[in-house]
N, C-alpha and C. Protein backbone atom coordinates (compact mmCIF):
# COMPACT_ATOMS: atom_id res chain seq x y z
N UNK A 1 75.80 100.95 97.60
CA UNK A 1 76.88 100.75 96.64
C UNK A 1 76.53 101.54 95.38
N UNK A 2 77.53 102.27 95.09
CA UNK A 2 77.28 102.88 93.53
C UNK A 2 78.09 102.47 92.55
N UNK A 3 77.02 102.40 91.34
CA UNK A 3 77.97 101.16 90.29
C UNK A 3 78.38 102.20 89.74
N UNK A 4 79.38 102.14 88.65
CA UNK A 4 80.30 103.30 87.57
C UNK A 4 80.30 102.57 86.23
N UNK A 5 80.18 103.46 85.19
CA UNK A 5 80.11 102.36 83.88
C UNK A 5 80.83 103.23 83.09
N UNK A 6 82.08 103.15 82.49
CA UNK A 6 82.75 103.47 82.09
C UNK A 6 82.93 102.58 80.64
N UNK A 7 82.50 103.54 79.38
CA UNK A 7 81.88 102.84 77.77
C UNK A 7 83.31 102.98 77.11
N UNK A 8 84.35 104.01 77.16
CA UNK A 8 85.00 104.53 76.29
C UNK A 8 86.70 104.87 77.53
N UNK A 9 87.29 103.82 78.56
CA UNK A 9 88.46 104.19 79.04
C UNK A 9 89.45 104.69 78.19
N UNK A 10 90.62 105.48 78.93
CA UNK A 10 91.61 105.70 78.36
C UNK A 10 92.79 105.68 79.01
N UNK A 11 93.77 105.68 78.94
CA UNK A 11 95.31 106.21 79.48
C UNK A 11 95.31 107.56 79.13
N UNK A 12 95.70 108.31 81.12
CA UNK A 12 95.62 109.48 81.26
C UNK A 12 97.31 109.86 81.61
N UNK A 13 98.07 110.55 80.66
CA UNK A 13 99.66 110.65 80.88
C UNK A 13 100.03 111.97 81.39
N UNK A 14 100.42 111.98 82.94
CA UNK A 14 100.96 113.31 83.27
C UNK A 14 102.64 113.62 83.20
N UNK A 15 102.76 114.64 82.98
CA UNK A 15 104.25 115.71 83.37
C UNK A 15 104.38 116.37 83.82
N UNK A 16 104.58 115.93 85.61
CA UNK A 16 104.64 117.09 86.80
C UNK A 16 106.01 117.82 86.37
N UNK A 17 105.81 119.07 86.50
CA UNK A 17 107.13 119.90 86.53
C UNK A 17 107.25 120.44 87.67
N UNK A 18 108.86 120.56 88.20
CA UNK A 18 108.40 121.01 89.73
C UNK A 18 108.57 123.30 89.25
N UNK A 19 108.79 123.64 88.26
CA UNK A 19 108.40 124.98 87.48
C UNK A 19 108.15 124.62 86.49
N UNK A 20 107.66 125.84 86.23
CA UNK A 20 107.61 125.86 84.45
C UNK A 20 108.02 127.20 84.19
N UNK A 21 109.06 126.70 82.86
CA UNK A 21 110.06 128.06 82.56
C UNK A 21 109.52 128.68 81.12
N UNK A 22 109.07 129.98 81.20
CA UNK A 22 108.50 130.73 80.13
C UNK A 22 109.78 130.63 78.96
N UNK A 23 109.76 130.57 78.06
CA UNK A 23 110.62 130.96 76.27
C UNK A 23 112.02 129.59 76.67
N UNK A 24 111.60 128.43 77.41
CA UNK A 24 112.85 127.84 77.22
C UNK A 24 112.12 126.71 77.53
N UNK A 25 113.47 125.32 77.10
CA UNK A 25 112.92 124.07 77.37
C UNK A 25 112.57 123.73 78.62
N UNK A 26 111.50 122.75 78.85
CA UNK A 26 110.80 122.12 80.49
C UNK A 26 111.38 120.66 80.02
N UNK A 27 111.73 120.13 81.04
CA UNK A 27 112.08 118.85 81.30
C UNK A 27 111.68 118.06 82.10
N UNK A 28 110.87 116.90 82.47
CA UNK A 28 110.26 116.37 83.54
C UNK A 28 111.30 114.97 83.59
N UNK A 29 111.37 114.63 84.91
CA UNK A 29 111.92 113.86 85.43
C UNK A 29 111.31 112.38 85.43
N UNK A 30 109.93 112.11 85.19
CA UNK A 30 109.03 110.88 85.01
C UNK A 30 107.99 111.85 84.76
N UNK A 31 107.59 110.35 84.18
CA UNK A 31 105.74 110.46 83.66
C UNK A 31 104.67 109.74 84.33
N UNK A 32 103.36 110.15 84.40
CA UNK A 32 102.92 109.45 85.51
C UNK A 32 101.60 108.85 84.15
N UNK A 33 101.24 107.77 84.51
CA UNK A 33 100.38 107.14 83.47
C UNK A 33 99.36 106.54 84.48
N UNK A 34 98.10 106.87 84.33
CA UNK A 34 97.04 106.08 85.11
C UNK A 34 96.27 105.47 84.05
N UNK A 35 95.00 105.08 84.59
CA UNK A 35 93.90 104.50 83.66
C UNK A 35 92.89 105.51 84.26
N UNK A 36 92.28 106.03 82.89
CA UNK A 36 91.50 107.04 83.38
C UNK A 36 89.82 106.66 82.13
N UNK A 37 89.36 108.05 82.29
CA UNK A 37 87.93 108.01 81.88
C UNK A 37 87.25 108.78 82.49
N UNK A 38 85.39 109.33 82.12
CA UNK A 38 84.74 109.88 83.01
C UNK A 38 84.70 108.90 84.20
N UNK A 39 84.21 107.65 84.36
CA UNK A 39 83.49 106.83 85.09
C UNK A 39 85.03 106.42 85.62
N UNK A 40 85.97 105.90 85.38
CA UNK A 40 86.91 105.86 86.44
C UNK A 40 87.00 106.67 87.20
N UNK A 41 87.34 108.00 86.62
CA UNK A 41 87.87 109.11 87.28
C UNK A 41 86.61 109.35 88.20
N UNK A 42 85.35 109.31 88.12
CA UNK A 42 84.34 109.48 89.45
C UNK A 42 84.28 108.22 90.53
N UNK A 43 84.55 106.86 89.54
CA UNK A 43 85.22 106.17 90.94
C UNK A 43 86.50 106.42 91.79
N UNK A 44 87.26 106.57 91.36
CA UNK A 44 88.24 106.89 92.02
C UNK A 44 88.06 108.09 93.06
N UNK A 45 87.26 109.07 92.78
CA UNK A 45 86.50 110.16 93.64
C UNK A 45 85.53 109.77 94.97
N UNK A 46 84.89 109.06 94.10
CA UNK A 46 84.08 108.65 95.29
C UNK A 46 84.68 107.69 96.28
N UNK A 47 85.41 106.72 95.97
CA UNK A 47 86.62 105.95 96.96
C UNK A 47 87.12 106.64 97.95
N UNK A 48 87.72 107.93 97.14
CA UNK A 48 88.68 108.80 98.17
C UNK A 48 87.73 109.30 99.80
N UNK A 49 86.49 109.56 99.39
CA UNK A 49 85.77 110.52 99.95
C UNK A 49 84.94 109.16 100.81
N UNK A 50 85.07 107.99 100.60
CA UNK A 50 84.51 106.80 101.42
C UNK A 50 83.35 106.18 100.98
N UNK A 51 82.96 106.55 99.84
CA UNK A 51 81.83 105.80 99.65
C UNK A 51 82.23 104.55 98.92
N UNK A 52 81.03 103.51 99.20
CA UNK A 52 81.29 102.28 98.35
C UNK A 52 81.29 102.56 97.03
N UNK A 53 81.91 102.31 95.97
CA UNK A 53 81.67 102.19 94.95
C UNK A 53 82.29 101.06 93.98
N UNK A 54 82.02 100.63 92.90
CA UNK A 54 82.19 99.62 92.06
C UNK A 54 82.22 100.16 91.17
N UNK A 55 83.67 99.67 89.97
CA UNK A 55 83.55 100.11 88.59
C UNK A 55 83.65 99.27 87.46
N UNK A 56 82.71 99.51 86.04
CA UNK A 56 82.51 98.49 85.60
C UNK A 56 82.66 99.45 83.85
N UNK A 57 82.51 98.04 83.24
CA UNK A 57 82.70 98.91 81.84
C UNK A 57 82.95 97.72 80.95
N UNK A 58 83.51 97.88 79.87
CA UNK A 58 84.36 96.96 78.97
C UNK A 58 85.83 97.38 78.86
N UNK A 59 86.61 96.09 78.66
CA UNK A 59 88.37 95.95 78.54
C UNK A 59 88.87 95.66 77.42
N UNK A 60 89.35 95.70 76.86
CA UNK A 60 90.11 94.32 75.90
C UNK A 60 91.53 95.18 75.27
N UNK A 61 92.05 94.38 74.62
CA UNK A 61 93.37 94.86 74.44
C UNK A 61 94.66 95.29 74.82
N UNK A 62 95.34 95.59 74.94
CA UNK A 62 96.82 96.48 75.57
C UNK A 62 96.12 97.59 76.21
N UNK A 63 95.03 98.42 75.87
CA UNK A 63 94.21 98.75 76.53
C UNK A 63 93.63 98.60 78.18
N UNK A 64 93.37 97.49 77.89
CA UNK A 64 92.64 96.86 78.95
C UNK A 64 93.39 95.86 79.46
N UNK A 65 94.34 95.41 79.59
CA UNK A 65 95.16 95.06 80.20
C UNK A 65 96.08 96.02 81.35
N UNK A 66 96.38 97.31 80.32
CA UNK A 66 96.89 98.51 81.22
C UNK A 66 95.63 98.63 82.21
N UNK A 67 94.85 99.01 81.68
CA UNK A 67 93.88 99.31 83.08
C UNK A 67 93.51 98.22 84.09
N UNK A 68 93.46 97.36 84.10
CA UNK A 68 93.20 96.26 84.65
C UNK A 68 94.33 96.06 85.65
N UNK A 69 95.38 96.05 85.35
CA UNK A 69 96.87 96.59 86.10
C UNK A 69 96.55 97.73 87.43
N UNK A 70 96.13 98.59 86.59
CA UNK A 70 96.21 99.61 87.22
C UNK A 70 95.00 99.95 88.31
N UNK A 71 93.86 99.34 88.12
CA UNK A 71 93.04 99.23 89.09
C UNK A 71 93.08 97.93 90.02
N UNK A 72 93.81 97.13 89.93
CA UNK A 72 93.87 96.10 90.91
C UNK A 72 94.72 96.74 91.88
């Protein structure tokens, strides 16, 4: 099992575009919001790829509530 310690999470906000148009407005259709970090983001890596892993850290706030959401 590999533990992950994640000191400093964040909310990671994407805007897939399906182009992107040079000298004019881009418009995205949704936003994609995860819970991210170094140490998330290498758990979430190592999951994909099958290894055990566990992630750990500190929460609190609207913060940590979003993430907590989002990793269950």
């Amino acid at each position: 099992m590999i533990l992950t310690l994640t000191l400093n999470p964040s909310v990671d906000i994407s805007y897939p575009l399906t182009a992107l148009k040079l000298d004019d407005v881009n418009r995205v259709q949704e936003v994609s919001k995860t819970a991210g970090g170094k140490g998330l983001n290498v758990t979430r890596v190592l999951a994909q790829v099958g290894e055990p892993v566990l992630a750990s850290g500190f929460i609190g706030g609207e913060l940590g509530q979003f993430t907590a959401k989002k990793l269950d």
